[in-house]
PDB file of N, CA and C in Angstrom:
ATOM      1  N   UNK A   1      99.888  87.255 193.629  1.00  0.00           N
ATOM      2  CA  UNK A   1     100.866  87.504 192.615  1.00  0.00           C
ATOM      3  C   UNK A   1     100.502  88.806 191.899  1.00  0.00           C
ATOM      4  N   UNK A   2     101.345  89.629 191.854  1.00  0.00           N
ATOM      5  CA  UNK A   2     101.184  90.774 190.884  1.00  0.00           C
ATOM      6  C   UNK A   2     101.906  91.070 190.106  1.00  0.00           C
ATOM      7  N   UNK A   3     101.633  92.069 188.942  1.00  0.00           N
ATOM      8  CA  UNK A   3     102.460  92.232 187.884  1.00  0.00           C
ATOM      9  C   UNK A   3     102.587  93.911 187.789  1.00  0.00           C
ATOM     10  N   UNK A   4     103.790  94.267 187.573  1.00  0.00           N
ATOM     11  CA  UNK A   4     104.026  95.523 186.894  1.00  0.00           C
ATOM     12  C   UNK A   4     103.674  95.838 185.772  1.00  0.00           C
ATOM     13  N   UNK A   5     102.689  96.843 185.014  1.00  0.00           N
ATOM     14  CA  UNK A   5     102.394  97.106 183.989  1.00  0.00           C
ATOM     15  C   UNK A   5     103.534  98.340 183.785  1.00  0.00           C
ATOM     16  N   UNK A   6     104.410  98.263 182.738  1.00  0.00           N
ATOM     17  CA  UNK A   6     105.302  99.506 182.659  1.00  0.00           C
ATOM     18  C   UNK A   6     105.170 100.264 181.383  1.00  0.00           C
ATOM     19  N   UNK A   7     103.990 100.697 180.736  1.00  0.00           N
ATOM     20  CA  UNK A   7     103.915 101.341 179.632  1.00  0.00           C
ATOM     21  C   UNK A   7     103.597 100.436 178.470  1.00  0.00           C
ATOM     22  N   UNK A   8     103.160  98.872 178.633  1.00  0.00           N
ATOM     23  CA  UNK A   8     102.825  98.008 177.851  1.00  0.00           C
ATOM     24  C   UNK A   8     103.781  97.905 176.483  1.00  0.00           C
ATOM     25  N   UNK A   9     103.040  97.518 175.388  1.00  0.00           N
ATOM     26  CA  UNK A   9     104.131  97.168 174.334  1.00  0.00           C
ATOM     27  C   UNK A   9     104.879  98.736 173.822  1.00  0.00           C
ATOM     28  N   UNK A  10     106.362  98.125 172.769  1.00  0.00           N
ATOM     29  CA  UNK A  10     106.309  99.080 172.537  1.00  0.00           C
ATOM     30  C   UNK A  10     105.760  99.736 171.337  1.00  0.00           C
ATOM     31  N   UNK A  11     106.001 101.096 170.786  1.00  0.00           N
ATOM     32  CA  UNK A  11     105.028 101.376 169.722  1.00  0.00           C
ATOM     33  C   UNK A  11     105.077 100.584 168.139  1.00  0.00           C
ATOM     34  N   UNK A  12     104.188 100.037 167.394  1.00  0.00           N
ATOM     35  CA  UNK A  12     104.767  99.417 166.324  1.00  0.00           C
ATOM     36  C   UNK A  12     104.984 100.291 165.202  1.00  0.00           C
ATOM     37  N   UNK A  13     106.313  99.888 164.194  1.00  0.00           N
ATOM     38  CA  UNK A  13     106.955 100.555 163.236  1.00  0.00           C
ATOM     39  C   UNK A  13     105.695  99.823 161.919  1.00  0.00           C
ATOM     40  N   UNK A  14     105.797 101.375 160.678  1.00  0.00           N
ATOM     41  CA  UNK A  14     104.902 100.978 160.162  1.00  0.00           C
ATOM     42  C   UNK A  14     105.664  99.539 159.055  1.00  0.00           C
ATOM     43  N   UNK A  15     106.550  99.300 158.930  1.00  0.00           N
ATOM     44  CA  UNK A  15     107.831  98.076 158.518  1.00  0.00           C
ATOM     45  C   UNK A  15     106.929  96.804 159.183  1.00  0.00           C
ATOM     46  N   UNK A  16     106.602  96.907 160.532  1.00  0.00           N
ATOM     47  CA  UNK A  16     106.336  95.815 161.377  1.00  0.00           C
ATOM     48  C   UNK A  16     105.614  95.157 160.683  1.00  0.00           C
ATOM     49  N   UNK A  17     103.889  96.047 160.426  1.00  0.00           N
ATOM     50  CA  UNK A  17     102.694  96.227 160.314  1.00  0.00           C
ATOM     51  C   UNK A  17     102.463  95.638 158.570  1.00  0.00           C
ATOM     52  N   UNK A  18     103.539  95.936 157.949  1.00  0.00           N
ATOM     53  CA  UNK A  18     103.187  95.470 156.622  1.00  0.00           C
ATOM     54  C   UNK A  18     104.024  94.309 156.360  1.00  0.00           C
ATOM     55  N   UNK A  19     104.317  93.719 157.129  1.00  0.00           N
ATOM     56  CA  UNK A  19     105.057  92.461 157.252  1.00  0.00           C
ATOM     57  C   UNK A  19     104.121  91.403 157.993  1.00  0.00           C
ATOM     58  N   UNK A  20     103.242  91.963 158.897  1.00  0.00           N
ATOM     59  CA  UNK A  20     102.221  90.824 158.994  1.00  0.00           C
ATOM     60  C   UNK A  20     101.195  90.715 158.086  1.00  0.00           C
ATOM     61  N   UNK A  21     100.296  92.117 157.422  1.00  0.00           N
ATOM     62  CA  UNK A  21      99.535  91.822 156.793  1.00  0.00           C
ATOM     63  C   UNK A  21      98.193  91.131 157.753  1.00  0.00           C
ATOM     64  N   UNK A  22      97.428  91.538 157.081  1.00  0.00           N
ATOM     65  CA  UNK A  22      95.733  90.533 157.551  1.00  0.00           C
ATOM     66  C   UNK A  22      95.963  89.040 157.638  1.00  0.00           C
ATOM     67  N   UNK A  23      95.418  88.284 158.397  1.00  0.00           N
ATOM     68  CA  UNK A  23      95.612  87.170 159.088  1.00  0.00           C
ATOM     69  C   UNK A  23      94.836  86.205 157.827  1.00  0.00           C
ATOM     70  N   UNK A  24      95.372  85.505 157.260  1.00  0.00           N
ATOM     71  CA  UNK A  24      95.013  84.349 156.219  1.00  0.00           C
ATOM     72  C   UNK A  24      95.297  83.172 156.239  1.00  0.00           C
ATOM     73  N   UNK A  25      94.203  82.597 156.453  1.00  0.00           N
ATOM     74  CA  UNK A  25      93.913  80.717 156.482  1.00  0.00           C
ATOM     75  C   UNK A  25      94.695  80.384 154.981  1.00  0.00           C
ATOM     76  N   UNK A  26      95.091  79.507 155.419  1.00  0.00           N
ATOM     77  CA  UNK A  26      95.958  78.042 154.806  1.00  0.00           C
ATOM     78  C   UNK A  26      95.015  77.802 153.367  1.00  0.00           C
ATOM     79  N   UNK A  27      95.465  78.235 151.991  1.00  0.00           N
ATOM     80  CA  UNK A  27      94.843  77.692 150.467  1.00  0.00           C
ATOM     81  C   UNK A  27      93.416  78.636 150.304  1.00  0.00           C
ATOM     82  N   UNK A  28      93.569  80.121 151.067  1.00  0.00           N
ATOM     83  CA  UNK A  28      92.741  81.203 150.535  1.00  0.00           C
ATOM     84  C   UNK A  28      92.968  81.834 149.505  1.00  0.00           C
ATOM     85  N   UNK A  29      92.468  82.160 148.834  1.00  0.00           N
ATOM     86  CA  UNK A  29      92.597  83.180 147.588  1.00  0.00           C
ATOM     87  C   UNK A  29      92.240  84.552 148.164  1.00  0.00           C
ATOM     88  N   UNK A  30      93.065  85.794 148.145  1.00  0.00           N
ATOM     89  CA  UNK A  30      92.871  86.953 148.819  1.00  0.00           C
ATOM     90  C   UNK A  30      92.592  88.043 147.769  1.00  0.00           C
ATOM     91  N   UNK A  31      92.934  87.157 146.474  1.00  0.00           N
ATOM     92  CA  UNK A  31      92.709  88.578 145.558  1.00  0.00           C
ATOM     93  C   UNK A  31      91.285  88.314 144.886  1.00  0.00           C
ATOM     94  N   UNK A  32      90.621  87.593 145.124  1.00  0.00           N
ATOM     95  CA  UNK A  32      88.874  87.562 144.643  1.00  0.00           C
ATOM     96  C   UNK A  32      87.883  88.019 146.099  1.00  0.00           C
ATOM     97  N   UNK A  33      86.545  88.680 146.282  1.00  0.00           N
ATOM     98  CA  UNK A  33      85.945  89.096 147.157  1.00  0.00           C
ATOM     99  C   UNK A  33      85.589  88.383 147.526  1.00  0.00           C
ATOM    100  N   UNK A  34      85.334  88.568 149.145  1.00  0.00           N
ATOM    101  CA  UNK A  34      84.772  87.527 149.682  1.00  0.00           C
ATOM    102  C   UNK A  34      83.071  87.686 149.988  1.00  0.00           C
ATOM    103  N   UNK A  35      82.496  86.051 149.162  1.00  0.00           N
ATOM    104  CA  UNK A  35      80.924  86.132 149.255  1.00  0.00           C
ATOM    105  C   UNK A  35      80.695  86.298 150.843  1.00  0.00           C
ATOM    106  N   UNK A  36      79.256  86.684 150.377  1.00  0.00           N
ATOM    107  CA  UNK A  36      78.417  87.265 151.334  1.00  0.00           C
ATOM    108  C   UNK A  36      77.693  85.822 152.118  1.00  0.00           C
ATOM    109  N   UNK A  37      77.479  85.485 153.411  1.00  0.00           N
ATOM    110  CA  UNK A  37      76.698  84.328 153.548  1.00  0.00           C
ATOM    111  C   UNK A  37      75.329  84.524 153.413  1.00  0.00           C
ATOM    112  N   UNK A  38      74.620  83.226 153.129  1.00  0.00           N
ATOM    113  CA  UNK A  38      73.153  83.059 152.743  1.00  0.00           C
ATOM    114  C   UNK A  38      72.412  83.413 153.788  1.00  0.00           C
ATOM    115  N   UNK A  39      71.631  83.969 153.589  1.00  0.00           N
ATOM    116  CA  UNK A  39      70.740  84.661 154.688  1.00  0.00           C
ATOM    117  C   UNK A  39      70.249  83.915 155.176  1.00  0.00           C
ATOM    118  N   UNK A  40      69.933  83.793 156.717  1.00  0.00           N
ATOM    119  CA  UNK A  40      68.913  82.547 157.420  1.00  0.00           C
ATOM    120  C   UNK A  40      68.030  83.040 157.271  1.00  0.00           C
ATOM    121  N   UNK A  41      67.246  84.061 157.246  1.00  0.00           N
ATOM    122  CA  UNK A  41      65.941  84.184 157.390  1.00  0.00           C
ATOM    123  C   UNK A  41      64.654  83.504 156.858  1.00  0.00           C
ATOM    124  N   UNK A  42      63.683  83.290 157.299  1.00  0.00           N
ATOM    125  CA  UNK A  42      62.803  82.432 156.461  1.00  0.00           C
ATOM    126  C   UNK A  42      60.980  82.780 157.086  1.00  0.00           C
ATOM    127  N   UNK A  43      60.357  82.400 156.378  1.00  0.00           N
ATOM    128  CA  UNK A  43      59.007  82.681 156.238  1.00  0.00           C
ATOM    129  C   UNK A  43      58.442  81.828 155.884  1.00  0.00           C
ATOM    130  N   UNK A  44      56.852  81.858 157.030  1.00  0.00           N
ATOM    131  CA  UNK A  44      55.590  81.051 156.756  1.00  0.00           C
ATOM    132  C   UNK A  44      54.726  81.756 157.147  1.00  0.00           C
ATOM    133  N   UNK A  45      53.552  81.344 155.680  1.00  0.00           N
ATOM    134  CA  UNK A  45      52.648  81.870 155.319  1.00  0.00           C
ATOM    135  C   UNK A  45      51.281  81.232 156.864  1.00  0.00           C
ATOM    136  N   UNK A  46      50.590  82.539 156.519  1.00  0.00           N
ATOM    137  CA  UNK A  46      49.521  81.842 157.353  1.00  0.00           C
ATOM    138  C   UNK A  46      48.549  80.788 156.765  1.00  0.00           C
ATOM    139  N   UNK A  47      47.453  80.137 157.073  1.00  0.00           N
ATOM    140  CA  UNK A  47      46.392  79.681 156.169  1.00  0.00           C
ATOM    141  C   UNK A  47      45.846  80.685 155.171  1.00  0.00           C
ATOM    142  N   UNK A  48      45.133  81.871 155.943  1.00  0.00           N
ATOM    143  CA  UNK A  48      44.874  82.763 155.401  1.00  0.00           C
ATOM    144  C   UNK A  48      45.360  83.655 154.391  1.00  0.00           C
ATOM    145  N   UNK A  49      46.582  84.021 154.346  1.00  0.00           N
ATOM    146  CA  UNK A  49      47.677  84.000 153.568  1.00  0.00           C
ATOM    147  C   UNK A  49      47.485  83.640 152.119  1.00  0.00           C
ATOM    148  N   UNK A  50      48.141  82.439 152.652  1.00  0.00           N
ATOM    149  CA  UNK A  50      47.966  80.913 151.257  1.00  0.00           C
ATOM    150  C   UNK A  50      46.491  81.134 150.430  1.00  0.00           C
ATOM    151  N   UNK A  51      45.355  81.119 151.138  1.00  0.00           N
ATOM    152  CA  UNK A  51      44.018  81.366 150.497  1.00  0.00           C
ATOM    153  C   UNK A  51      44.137  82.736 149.606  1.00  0.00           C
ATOM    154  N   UNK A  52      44.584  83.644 150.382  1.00  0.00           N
ATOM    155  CA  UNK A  52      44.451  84.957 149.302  1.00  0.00           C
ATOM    156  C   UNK A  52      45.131  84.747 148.057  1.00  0.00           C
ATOM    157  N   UNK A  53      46.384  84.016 148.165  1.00  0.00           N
ATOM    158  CA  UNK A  53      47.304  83.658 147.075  1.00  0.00           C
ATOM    159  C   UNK A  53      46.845  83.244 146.369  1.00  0.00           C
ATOM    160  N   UNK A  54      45.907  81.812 146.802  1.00  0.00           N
ATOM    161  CA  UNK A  54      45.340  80.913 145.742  1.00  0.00           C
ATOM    162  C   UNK A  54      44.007  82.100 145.204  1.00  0.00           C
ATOM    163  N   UNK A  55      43.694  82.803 145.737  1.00  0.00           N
ATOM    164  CA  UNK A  55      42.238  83.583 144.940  1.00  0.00           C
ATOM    165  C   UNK A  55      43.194  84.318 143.916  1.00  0.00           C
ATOM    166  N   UNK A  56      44.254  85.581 144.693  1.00  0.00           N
ATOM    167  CA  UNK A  56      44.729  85.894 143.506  1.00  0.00           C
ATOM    168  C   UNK A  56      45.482  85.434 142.402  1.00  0.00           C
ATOM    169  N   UNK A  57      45.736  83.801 142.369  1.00  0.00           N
ATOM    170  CA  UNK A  57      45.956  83.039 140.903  1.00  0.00           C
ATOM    171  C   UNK A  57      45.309  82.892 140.404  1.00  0.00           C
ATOM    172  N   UNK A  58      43.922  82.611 141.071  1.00  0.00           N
ATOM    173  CA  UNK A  58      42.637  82.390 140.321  1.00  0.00           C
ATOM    174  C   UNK A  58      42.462  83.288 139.386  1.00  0.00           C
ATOM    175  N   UNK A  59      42.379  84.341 139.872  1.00  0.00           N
ATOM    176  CA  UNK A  59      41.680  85.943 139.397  1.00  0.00           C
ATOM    177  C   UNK A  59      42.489  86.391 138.839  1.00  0.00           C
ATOM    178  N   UNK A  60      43.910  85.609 138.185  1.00  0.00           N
ATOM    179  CA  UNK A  60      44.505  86.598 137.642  1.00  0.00           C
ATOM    180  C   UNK A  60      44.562  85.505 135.945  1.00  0.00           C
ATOM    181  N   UNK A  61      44.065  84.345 136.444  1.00  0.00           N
ATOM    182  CA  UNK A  61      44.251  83.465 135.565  1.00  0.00           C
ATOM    183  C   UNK A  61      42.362  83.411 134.892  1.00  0.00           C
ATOM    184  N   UNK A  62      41.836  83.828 135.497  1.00  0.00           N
ATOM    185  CA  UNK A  62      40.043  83.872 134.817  1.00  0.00           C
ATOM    186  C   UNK A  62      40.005  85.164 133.814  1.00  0.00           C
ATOM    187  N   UNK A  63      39.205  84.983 132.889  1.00  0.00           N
ATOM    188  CA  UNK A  63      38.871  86.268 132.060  1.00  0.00           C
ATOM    189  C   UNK A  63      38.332  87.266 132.940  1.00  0.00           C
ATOM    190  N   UNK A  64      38.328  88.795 132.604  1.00  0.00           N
ATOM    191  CA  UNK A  64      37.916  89.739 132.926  1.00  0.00           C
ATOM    192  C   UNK A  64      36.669  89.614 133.319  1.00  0.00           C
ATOM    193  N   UNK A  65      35.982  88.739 132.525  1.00  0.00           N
ATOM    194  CA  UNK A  65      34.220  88.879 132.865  1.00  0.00           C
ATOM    195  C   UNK A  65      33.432  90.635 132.587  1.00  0.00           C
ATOM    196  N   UNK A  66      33.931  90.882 131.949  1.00  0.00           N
ATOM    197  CA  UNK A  66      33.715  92.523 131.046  1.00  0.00           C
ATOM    198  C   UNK A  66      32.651  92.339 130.188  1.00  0.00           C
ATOM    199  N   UNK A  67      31.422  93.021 130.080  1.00  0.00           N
ATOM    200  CA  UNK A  67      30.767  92.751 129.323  1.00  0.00           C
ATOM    201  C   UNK A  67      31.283  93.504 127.938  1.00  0.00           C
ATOM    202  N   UNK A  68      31.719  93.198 127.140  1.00  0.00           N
ATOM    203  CA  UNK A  68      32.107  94.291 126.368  1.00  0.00           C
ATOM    204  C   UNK A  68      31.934  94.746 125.731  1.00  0.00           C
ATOM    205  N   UNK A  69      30.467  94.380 124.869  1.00  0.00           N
ATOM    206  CA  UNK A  69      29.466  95.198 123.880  1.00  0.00           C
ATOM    207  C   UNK A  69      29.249  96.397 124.543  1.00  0.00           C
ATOM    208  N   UNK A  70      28.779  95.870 126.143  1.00  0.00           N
ATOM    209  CA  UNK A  70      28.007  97.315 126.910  1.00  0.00           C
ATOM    210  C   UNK A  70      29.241  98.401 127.053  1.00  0.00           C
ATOM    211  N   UNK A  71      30.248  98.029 127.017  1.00  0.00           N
ATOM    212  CA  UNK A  71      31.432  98.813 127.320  1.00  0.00           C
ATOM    213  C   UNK A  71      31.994  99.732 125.758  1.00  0.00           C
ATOM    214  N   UNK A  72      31.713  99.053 124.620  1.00  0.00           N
ATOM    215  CA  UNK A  72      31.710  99.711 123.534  1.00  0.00           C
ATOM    216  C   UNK A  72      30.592 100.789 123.310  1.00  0.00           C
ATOM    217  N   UNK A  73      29.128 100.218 124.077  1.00  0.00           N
ATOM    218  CA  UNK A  73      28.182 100.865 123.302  1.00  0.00           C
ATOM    219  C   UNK A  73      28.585 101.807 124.215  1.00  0.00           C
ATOM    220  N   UNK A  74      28.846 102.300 125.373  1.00  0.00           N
ATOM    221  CA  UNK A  74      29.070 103.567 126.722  1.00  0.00           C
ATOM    222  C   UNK A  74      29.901 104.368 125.673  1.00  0.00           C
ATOM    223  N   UNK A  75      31.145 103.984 125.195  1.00  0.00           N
ATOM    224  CA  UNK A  75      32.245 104.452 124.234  1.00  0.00           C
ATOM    225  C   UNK A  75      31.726 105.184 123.291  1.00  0.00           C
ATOM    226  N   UNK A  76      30.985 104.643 122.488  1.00  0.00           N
ATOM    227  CA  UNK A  76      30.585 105.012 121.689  1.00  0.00           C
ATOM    228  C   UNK A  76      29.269 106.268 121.639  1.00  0.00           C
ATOM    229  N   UNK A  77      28.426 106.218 123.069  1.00  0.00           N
ATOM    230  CA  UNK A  77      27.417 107.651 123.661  1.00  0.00           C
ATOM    231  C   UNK A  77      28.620 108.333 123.847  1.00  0.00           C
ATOM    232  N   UNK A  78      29.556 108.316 124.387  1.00  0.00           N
ATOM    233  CA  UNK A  78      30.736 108.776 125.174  1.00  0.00           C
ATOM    234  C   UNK A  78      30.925 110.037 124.135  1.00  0.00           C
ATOM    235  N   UNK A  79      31.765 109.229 122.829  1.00  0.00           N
ATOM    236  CA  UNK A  79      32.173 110.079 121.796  1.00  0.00           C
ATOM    237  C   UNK A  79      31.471 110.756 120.948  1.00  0.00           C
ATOM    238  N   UNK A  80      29.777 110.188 120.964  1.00  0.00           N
ATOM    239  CA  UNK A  80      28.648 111.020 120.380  1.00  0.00           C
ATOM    240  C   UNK A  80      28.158 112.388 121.069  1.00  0.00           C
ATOM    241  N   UNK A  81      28.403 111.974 122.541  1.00  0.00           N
ATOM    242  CA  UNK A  81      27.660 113.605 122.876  1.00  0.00           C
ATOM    243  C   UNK A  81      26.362 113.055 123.872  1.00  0.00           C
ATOM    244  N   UNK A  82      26.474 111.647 123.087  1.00  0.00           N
ATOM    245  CA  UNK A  82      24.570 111.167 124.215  1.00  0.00           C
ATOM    246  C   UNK A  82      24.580 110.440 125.012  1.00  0.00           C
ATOM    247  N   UNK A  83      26.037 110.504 125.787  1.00  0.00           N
ATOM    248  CA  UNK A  83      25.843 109.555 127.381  1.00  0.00           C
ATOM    249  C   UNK A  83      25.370 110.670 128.299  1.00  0.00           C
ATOM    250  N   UNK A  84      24.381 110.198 128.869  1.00  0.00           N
ATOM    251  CA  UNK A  84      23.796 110.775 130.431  1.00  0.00           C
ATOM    252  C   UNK A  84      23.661 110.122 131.166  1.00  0.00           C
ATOM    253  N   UNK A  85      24.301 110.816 132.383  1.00  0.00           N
ATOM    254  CA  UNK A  85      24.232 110.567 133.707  1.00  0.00           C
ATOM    255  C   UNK A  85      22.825 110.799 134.804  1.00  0.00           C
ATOM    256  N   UNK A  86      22.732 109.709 135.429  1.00  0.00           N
ATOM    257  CA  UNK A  86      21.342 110.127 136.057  1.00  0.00           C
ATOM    258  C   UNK A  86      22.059 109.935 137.493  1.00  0.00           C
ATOM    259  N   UNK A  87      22.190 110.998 138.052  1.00  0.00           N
ATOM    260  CA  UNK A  87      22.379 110.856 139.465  1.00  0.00           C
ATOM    261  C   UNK A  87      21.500 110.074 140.387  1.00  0.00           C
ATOM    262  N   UNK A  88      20.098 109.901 140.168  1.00  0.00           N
ATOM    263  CA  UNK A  88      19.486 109.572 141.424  1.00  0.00           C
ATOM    264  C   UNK A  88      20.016 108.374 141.218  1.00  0.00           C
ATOM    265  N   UNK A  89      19.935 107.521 139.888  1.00  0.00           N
ATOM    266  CA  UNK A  89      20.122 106.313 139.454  1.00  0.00           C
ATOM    267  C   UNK A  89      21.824 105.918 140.534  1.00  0.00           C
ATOM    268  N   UNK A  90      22.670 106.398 140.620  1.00  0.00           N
ATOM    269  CA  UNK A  90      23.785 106.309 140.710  1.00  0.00           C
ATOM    270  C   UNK A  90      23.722 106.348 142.203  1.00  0.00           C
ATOM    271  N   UNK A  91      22.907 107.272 142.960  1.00  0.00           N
ATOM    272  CA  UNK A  91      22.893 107.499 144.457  1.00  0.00           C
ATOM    273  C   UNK A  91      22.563 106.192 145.333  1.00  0.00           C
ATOM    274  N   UNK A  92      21.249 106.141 144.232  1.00  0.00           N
ATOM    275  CA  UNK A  92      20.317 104.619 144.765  1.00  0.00           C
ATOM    276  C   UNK A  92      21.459 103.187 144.767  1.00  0.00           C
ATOM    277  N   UNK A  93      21.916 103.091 143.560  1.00  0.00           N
ATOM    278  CA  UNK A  93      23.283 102.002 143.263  1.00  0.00           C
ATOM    279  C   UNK A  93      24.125 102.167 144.580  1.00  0.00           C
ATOM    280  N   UNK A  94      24.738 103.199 144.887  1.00  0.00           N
ATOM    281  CA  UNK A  94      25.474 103.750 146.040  1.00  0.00           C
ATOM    282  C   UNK A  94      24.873 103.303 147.318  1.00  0.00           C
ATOM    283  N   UNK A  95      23.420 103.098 148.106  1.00  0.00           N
ATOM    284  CA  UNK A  95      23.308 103.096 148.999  1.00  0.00           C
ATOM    285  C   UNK A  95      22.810 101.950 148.701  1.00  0.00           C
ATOM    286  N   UNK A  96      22.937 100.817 147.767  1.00  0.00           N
ATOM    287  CA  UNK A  96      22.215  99.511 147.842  1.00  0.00           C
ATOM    288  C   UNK A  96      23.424  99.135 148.209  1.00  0.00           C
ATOM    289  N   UNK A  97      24.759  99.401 147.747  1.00  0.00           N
ATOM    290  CA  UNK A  97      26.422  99.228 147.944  1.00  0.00           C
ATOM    291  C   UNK A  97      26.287  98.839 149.306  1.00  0.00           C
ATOM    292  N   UNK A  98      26.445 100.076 150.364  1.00  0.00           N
ATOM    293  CA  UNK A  98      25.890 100.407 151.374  1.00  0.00           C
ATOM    294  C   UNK A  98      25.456  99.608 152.495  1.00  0.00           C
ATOM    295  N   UNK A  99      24.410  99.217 152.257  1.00  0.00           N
ATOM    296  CA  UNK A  99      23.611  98.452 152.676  1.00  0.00           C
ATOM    297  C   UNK A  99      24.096  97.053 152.448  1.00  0.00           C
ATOM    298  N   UNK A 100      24.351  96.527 151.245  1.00  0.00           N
ATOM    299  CA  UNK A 100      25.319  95.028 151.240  1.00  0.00           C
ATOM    300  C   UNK A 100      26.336  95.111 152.404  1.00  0.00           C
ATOM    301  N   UNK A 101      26.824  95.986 152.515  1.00  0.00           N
ATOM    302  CA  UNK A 101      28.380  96.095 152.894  1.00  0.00           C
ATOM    303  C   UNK A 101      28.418  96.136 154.407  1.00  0.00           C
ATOM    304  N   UNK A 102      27.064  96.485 155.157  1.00  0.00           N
ATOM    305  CA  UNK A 102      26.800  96.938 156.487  1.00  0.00           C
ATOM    306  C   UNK A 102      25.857  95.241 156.920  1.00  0.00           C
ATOM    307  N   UNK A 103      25.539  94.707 155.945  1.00  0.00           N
ATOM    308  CA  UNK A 103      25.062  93.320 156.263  1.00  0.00           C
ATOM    309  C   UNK A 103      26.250  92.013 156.669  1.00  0.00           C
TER     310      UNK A 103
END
């Protein structure tokens, strides 16, 4: 069986076109926007994950642990003129770091 294709429909008038309008279901409201659907996406944590979480509630919920006399008295050489720095002191601190960190 075959069919003649002869130039298909004919062209539509723009009269036609605003007489159908966009295709609308039965008790839509067309003049409010239409929501967006809820995203499926979803997420799980690893164990590991979860643990960091729970440390950083911990740590955000514990005091500073600041000593803070020693932190006033630094402040206070600071603004006098008589804090010194001892480099070796600071090098040695540095490579005990170091050394923890490589264990």
């Amino acid at each position: 069986m075959t069919h003649k294709i002869d130039g298909g429909l004919p062209p539509a008038r723009p009269s036609d076109l605003a007489a159908t309008g966009p295709a609308q279901r039965a008790g839509e409201d067309r003049t409010q926007p239409v929501a967006a659907p809820t995203p499926a996406d979803s997420m799980r944590l690893t164990g590991e994950a979860e643990g960091l979480q729970a440390l950083q509630r911990q740590l955000g919920a514990a005091p500073a642990g600041l000593d803070v006399a020693r932190v006033n008295e630094i402040r206070a050489a600071i603004a006098d003129g008589n804090y010194s720095v001892d480099p070796g002191r600071i090098a040695s601190r540095m490579l005990d770091l170091e050394n923890a960190l490589t264990q």
